[in-house]
N, C-alpha and C. Protein backbone atom coordinates (compact mmCIF):
# COMPACT_ATOMS: atom_id res chain seq x y z
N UNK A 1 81.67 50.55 78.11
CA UNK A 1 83.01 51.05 78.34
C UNK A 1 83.80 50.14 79.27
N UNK A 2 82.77 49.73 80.68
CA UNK A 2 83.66 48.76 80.99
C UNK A 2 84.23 47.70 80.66
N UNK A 3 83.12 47.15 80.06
CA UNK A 3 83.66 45.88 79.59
C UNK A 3 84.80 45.85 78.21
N UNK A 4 84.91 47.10 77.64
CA UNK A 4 86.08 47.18 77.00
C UNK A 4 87.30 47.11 77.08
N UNK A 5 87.29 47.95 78.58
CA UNK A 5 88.65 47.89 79.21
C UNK A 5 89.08 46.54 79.85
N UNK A 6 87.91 45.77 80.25
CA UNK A 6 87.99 44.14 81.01
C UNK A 6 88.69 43.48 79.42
N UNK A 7 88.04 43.83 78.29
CA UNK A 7 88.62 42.74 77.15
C UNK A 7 90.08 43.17 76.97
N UNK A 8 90.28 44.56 76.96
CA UNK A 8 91.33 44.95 76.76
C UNK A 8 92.79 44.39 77.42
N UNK A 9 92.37 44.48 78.48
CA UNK A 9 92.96 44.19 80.30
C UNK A 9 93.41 42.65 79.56
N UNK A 10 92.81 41.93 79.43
CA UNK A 10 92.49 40.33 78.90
C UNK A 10 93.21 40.05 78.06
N UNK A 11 93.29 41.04 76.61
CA UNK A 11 93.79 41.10 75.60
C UNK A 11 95.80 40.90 75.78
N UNK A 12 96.10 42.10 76.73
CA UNK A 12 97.08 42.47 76.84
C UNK A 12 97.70 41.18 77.76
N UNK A 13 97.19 40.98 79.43
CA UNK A 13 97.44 39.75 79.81
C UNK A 13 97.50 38.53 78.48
N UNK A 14 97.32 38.07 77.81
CA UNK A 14 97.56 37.18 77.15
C UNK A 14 98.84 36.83 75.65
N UNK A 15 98.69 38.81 76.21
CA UNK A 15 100.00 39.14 74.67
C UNK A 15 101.24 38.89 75.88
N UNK A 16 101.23 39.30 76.95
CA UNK A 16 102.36 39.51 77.93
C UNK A 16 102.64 37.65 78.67
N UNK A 17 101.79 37.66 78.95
CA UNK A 17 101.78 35.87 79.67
C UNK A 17 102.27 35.02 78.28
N UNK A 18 101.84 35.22 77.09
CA UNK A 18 102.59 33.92 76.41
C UNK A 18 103.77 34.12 76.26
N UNK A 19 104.46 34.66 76.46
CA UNK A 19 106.31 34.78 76.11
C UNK A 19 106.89 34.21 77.12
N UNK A 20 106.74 32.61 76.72
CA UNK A 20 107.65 31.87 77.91
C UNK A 20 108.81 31.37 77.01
N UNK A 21 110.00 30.96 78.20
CA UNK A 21 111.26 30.24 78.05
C UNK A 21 111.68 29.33 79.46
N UNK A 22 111.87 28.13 79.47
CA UNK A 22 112.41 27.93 80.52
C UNK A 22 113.48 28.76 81.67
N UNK A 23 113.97 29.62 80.80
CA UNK A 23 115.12 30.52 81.57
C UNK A 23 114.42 31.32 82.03
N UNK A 24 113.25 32.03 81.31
CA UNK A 24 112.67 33.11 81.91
C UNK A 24 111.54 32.99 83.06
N UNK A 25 111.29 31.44 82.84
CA UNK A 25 110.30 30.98 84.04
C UNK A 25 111.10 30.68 85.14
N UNK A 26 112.97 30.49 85.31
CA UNK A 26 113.23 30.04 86.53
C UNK A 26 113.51 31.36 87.01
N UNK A 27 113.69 32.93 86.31
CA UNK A 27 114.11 33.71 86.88
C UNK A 27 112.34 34.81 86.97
N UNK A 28 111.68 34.44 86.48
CA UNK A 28 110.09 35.01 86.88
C UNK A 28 109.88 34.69 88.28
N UNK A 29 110.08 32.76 88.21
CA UNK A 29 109.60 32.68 89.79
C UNK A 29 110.40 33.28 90.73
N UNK A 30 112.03 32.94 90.37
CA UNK A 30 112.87 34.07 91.79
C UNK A 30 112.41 35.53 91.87
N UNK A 31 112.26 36.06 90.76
CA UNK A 31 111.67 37.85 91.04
C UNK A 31 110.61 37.61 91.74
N UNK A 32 109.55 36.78 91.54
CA UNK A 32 108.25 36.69 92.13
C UNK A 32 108.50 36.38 93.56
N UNK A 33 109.40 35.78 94.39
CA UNK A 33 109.44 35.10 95.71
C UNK A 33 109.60 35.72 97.04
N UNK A 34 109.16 36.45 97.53
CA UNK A 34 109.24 37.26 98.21
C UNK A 34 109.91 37.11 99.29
N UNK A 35 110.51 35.49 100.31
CA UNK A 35 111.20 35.00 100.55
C UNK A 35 112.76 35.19 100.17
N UNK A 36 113.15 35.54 98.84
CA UNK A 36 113.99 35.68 98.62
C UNK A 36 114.85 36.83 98.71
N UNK A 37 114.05 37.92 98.68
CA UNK A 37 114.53 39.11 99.12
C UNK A 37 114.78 39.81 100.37
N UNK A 38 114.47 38.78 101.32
CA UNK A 38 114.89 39.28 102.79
C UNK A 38 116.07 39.43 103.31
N UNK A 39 117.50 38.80 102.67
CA UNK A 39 118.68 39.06 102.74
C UNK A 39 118.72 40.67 102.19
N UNK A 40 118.36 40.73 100.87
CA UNK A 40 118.20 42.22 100.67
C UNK A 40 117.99 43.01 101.42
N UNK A 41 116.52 43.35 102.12
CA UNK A 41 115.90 44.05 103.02
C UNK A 41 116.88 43.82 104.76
N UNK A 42 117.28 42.94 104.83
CA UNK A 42 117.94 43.22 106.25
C UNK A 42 119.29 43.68 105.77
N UNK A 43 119.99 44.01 104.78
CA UNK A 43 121.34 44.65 104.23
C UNK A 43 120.87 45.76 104.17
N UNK A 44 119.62 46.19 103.14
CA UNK A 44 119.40 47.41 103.22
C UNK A 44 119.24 48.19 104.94
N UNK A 45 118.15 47.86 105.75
CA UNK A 45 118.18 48.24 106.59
C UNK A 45 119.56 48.12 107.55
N UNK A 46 120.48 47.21 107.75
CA UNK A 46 121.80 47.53 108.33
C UNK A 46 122.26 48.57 107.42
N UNK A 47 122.51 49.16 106.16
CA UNK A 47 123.20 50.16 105.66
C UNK A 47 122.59 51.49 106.05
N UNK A 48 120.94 50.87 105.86
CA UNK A 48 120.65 52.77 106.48
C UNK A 48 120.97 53.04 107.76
N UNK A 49 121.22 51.92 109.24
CA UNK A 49 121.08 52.15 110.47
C UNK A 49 122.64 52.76 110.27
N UNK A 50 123.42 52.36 109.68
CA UNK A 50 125.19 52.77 109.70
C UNK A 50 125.16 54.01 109.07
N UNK A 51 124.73 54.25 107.89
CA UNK A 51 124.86 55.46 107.58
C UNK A 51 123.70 56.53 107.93
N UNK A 52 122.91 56.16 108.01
CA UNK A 52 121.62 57.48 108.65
C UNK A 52 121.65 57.16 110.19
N UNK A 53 122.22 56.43 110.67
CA UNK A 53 121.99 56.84 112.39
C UNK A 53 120.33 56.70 112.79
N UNK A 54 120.24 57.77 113.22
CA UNK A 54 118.83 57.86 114.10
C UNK A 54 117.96 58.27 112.94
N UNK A 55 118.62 58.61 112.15
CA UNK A 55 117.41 59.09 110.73
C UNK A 55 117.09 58.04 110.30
N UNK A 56 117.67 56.37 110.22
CA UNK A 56 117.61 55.05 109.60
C UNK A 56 115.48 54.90 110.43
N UNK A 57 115.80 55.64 111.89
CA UNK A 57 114.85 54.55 112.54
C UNK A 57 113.33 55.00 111.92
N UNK A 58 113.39 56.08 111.20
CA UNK A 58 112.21 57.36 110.68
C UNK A 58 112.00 56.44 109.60
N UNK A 59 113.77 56.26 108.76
CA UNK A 59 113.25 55.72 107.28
C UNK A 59 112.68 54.07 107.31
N UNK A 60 112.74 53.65 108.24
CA UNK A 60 112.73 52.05 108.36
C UNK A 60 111.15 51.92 108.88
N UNK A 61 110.51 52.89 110.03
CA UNK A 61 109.29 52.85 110.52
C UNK A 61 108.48 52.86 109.36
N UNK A 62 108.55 54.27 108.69
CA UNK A 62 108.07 54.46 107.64
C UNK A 62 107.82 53.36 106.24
N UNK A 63 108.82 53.51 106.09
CA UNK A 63 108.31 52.17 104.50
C UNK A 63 107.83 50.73 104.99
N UNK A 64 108.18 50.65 106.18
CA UNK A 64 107.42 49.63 106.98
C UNK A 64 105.70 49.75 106.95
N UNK A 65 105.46 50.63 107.60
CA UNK A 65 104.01 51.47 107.27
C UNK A 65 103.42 51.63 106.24
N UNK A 66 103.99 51.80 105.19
CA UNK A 66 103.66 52.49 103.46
C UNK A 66 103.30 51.01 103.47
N UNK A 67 104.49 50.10 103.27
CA UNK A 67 104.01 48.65 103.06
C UNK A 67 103.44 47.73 103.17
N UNK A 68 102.81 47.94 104.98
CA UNK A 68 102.07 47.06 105.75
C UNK A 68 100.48 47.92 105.49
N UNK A 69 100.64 49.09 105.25
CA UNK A 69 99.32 49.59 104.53
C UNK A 69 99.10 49.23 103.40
N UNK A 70 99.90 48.97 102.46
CA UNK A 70 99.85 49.09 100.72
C UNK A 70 99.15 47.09 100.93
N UNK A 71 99.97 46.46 101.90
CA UNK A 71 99.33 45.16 101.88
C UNK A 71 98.21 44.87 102.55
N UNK A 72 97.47 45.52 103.19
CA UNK A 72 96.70 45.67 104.21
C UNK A 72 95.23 45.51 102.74
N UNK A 73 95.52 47.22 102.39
CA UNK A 73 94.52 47.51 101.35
C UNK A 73 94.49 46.46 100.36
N UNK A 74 95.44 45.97 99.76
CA UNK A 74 95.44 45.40 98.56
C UNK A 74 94.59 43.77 98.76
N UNK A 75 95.47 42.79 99.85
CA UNK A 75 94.65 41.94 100.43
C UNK A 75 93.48 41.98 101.10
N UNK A 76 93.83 42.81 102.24
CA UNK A 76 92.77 42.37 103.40
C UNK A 76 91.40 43.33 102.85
N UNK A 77 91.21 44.38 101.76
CA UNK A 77 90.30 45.29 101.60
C UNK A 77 89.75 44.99 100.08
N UNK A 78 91.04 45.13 99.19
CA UNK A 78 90.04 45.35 97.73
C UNK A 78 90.09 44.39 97.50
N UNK A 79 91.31 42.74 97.05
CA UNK A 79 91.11 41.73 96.97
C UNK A 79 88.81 40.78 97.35
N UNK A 80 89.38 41.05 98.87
CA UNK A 80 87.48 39.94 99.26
C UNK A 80 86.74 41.22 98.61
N UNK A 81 86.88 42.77 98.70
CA UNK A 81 86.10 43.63 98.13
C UNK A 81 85.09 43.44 96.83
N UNK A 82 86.49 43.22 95.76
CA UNK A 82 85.71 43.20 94.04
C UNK A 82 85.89 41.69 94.16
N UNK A 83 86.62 40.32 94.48
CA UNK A 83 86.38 38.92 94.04
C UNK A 83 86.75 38.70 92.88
N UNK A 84 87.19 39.47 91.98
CA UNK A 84 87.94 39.75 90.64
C UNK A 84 89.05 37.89 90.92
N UNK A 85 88.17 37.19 90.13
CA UNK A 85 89.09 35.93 89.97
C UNK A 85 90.66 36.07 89.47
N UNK A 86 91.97 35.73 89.97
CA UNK A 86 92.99 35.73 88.91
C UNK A 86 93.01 34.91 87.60
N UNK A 87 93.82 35.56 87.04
CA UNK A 87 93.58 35.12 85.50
C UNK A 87 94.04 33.09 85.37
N UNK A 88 94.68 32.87 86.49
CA UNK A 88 95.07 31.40 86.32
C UNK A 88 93.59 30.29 87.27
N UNK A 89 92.93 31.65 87.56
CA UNK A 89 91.25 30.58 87.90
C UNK A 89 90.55 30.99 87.28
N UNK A 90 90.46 31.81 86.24
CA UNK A 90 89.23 31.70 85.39
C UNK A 90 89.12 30.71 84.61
N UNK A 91 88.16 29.85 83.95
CA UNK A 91 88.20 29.16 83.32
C UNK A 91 87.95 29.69 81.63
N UNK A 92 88.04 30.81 81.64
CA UNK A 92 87.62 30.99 79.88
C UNK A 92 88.90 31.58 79.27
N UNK A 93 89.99 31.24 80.88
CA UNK A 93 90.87 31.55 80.15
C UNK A 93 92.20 30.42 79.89
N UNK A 94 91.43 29.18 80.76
CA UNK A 94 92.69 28.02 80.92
C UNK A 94 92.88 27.77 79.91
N UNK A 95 92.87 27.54 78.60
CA UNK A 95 93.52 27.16 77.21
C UNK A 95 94.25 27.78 76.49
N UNK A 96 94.34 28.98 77.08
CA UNK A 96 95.32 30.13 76.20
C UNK A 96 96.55 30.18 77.70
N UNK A 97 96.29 30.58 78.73
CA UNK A 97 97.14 30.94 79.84
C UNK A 97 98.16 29.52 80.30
N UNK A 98 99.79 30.51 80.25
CA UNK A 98 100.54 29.96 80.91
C UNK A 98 100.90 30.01 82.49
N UNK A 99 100.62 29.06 83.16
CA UNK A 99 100.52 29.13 84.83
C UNK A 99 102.10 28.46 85.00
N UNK A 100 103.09 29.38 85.18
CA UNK A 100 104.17 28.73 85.64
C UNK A 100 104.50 27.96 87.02
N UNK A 101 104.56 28.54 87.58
CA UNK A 101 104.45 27.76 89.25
C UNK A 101 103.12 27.37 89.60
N UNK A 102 102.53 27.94 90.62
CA UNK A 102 101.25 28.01 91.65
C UNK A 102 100.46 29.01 91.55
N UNK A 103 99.19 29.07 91.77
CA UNK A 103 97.78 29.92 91.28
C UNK A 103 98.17 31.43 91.97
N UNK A 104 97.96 30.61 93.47
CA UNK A 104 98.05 31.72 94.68
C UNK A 104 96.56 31.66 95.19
N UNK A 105 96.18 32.66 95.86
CA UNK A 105 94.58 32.85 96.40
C UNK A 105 93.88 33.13 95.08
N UNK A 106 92.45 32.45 95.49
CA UNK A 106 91.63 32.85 94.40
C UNK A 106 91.67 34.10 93.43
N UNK A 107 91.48 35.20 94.70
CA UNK A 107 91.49 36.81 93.53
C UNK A 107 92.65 37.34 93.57
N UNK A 108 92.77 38.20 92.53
CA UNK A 108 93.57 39.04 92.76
C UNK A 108 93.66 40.33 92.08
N UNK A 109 92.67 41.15 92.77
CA UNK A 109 92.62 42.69 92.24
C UNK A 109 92.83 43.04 93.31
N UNK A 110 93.74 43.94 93.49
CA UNK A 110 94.53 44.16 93.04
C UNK A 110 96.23 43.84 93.99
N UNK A 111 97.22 43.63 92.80
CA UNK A 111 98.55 42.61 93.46
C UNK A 111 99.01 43.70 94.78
N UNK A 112 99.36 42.64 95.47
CA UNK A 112 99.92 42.95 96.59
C UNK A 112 101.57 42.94 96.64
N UNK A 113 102.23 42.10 95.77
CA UNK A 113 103.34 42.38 95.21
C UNK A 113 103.81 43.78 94.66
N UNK A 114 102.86 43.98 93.78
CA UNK A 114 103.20 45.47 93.02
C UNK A 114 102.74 46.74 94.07
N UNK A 115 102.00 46.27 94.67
CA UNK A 115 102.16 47.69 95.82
C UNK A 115 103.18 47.55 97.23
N UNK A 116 103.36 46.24 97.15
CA UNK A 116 104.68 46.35 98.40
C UNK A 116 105.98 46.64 97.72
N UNK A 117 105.77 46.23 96.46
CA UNK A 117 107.11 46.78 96.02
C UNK A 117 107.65 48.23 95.30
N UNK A 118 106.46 48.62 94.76
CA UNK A 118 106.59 49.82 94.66
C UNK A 118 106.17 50.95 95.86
N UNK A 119 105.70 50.19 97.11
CA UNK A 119 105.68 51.31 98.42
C UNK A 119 106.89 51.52 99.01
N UNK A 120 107.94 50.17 98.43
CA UNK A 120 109.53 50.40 99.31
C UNK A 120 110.08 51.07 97.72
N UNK A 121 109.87 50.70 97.01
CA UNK A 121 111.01 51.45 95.73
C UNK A 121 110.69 52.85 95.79
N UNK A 122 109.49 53.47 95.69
CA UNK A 122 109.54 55.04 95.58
C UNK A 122 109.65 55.71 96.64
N UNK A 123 109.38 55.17 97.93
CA UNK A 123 109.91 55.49 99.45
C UNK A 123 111.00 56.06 99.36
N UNK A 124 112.27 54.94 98.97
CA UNK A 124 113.40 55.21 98.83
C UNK A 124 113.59 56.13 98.34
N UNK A 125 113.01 56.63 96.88
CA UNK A 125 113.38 57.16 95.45
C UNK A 125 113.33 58.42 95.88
N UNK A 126 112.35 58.53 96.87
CA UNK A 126 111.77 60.29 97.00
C UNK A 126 112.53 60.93 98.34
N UNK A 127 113.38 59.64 99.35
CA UNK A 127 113.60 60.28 100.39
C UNK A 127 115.33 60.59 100.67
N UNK A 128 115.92 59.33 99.84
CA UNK A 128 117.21 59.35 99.12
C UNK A 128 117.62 60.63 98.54
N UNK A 129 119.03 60.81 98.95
CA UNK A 129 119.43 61.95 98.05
C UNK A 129 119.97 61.63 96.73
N UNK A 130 120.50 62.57 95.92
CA UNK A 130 120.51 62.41 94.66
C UNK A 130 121.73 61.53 94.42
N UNK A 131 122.87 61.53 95.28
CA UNK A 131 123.64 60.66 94.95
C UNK A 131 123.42 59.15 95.42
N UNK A 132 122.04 59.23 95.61
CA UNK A 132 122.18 57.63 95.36
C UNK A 132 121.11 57.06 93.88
N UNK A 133 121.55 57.85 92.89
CA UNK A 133 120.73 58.18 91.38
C UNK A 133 120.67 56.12 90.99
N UNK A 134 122.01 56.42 91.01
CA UNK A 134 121.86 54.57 90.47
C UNK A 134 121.11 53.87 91.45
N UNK A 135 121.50 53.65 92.70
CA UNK A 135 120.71 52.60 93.27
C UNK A 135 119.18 53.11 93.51
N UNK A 136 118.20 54.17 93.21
CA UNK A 136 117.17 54.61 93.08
C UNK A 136 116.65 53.80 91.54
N UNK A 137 117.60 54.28 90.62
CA UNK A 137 117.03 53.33 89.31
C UNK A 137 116.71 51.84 89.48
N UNK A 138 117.68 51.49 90.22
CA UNK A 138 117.90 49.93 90.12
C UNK A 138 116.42 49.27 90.68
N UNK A 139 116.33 50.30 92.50
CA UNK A 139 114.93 49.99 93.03
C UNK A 139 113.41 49.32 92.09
N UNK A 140 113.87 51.20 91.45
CA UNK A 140 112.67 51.16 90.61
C UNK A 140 112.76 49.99 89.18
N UNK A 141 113.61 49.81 89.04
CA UNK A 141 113.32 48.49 87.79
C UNK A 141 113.52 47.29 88.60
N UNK A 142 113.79 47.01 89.88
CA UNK A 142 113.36 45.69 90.57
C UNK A 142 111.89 45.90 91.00
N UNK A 143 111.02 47.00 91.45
CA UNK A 143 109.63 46.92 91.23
C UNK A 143 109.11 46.71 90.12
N UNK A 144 109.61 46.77 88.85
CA UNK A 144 108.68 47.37 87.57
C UNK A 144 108.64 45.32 87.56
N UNK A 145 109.64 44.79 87.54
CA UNK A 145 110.15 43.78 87.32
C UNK A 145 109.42 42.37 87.99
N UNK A 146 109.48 42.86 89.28
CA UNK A 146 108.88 41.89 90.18
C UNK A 146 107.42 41.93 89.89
N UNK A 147 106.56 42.96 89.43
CA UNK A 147 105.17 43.17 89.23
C UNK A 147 104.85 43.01 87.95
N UNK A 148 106.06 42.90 86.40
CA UNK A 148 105.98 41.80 85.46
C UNK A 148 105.62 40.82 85.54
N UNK A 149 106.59 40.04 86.42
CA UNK A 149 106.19 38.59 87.00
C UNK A 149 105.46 37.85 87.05
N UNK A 150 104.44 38.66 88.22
CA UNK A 150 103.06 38.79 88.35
C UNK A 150 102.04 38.04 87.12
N UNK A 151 102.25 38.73 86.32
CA UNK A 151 101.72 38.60 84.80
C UNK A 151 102.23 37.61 84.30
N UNK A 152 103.51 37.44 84.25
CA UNK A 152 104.82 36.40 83.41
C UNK A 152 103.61 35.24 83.53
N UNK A 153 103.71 34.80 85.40
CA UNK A 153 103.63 33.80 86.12
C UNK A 153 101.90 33.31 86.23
N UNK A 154 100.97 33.86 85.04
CA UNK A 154 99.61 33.97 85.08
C UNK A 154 98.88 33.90 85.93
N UNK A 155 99.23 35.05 87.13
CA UNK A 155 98.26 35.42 88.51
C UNK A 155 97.51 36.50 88.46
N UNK A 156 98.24 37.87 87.11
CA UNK A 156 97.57 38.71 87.65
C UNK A 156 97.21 39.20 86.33
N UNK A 157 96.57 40.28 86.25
CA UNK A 157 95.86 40.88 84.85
C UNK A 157 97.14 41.97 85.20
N UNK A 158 97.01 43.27 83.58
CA UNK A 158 97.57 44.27 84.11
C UNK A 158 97.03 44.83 85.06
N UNK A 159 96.20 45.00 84.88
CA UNK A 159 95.21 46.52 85.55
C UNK A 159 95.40 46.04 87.15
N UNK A 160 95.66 44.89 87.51
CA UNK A 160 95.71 44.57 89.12
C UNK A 160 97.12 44.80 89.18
N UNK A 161 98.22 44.81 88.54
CA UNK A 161 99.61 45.41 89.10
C UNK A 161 99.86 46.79 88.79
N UNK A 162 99.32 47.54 87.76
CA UNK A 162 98.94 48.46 87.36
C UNK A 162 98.30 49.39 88.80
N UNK A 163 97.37 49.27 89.27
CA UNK A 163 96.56 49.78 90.58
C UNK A 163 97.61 49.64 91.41
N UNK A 164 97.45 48.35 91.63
CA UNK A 164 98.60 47.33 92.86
C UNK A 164 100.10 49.10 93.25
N UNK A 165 100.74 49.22 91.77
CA UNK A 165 102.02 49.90 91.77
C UNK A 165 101.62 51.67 92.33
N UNK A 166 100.24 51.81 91.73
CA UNK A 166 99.52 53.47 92.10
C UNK A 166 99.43 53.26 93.51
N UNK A 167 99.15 51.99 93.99
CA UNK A 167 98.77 52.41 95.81
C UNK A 167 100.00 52.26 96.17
N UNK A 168 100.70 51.67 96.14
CA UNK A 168 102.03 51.68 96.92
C UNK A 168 102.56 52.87 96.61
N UNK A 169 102.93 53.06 95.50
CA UNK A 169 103.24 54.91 95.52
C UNK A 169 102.53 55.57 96.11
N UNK A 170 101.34 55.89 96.07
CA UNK A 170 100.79 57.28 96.60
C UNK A 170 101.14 56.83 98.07
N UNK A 171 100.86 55.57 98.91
CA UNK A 171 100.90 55.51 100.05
C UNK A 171 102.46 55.68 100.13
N UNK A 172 103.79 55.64 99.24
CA UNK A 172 105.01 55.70 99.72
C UNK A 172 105.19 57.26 99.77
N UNK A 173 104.72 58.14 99.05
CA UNK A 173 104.58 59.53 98.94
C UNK A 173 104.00 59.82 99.84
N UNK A 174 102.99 59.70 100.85
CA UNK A 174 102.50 59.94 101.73
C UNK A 174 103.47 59.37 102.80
N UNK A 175 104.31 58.61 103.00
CA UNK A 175 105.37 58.27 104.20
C UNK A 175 106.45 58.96 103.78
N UNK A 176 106.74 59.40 102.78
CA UNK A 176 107.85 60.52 102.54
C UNK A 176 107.68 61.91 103.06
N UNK A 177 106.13 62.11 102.44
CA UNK A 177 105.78 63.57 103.49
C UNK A 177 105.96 62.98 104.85
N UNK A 178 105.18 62.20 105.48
CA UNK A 178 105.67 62.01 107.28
C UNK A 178 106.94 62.26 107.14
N UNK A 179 107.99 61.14 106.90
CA UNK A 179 109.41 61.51 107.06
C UNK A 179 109.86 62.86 107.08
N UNK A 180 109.52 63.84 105.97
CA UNK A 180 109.89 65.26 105.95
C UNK A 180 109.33 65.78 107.02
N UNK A 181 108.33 65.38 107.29
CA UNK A 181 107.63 66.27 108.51
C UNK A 181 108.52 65.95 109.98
N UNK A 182 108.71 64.15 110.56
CA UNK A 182 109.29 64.08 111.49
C UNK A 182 110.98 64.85 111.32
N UNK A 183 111.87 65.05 110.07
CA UNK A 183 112.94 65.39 110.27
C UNK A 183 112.80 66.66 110.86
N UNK A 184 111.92 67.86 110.07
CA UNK A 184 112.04 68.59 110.30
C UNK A 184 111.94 69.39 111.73
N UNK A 185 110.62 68.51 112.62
CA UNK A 185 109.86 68.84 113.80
C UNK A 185 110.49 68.09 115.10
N UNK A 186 111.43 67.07 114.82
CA UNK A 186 111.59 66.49 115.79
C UNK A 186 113.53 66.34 115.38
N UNK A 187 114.38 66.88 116.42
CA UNK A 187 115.72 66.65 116.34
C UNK A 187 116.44 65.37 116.49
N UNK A 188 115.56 64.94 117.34
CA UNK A 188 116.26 63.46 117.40
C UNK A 188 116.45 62.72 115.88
N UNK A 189 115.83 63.01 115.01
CA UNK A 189 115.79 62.19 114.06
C UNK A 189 116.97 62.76 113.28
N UNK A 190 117.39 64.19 113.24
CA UNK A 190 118.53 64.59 111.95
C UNK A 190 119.89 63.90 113.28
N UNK A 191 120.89 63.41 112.03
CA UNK A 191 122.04 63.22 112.06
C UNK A 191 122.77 64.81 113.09
């Protein structure tokens, strides 16, 4: 059984990794760069400190946490854990796989991309009110997107952004309950 799902896993990485274009490899590597999104992340956080006030400092601790956990686990725990080679160092797979940029670290089970980015996209998604419907979508298809990439850019299998996207959620759902809990228990934090 396992090894079905490993061919499978394999199968699919290789239907998803060959669909290259030069256009789509210069905009794989910008989704992939994590560098690049820090103008983002310090706009976002100036918009929540202006409009949430003292509630910004709950929402900012928090997905901070979700994230620095979601990377914590993903690198520092299951990565040396399973040793799961990425798909651009195996060798039974260098003749079929497109490696657009750079390898990265040897393993990678499971991405650390797809759980930092889906620990800040559903953070948002769940703690946001409803009128912010569009920019909640948008979040969530710049995670789905950036953890494509992943794959595009032959680093990761599914099943490692796949996992990668389950831990950052459950751990962003778990900093959403904190958040509910500090609004409710502690005044300093409501507006």
């Amino acid at each position: 059984m396992l090894e079905t799902l490993k061919q499978l896993d394999r199968d699919l990485f290789i239907h998803l990794n060959e669909m290259h274009s030069p256009i789509w490899d210069t905009i794989m590597i910008f989704m992939s760069d994590k560098y690049v999104w820090i103008p983002f992340y310090l706009g976002l956080i100036g918009y929540l400190a202006w409009r949430y006030r003292r509630q910004s400092i709950a929402m900012v601790l928090l997905v901070i946490a979700s994230i620095g956990a979601a990377d914590f686990i993903a690198s520092g725990l299951m990565k040396p854990y399973f040793m799961r080679l990425r798909p651009c160092h195996d060798p039974a797979l260098a003749e079929v796989i497109n490696v657009v940029q750079n390898c990265g670290g040897k393993f990678g089970f499971i991405s650390s991309h797809a759980a930092n980015t889906f620990a800040l996209a559903v953070f948002f998604s769940l703690v946001l009110s409803e009128r912010y419907l569009i920019f909640k979508v948008l979040l969530l298809s710049w995670a789905v997107i950036v953890t494509y990439s992943r794959i595009y850019l032959g680093v990761h299998y599914p099943s490692d952004v796949l996992l990668g996207a389950l831990l950052g959620s459950g751990l962003a759902y778990l900093a959403s309950l904190a958040y509910g809990l500090l609004l409710r228990r502690y005044t300093y934090f409501r507006l």
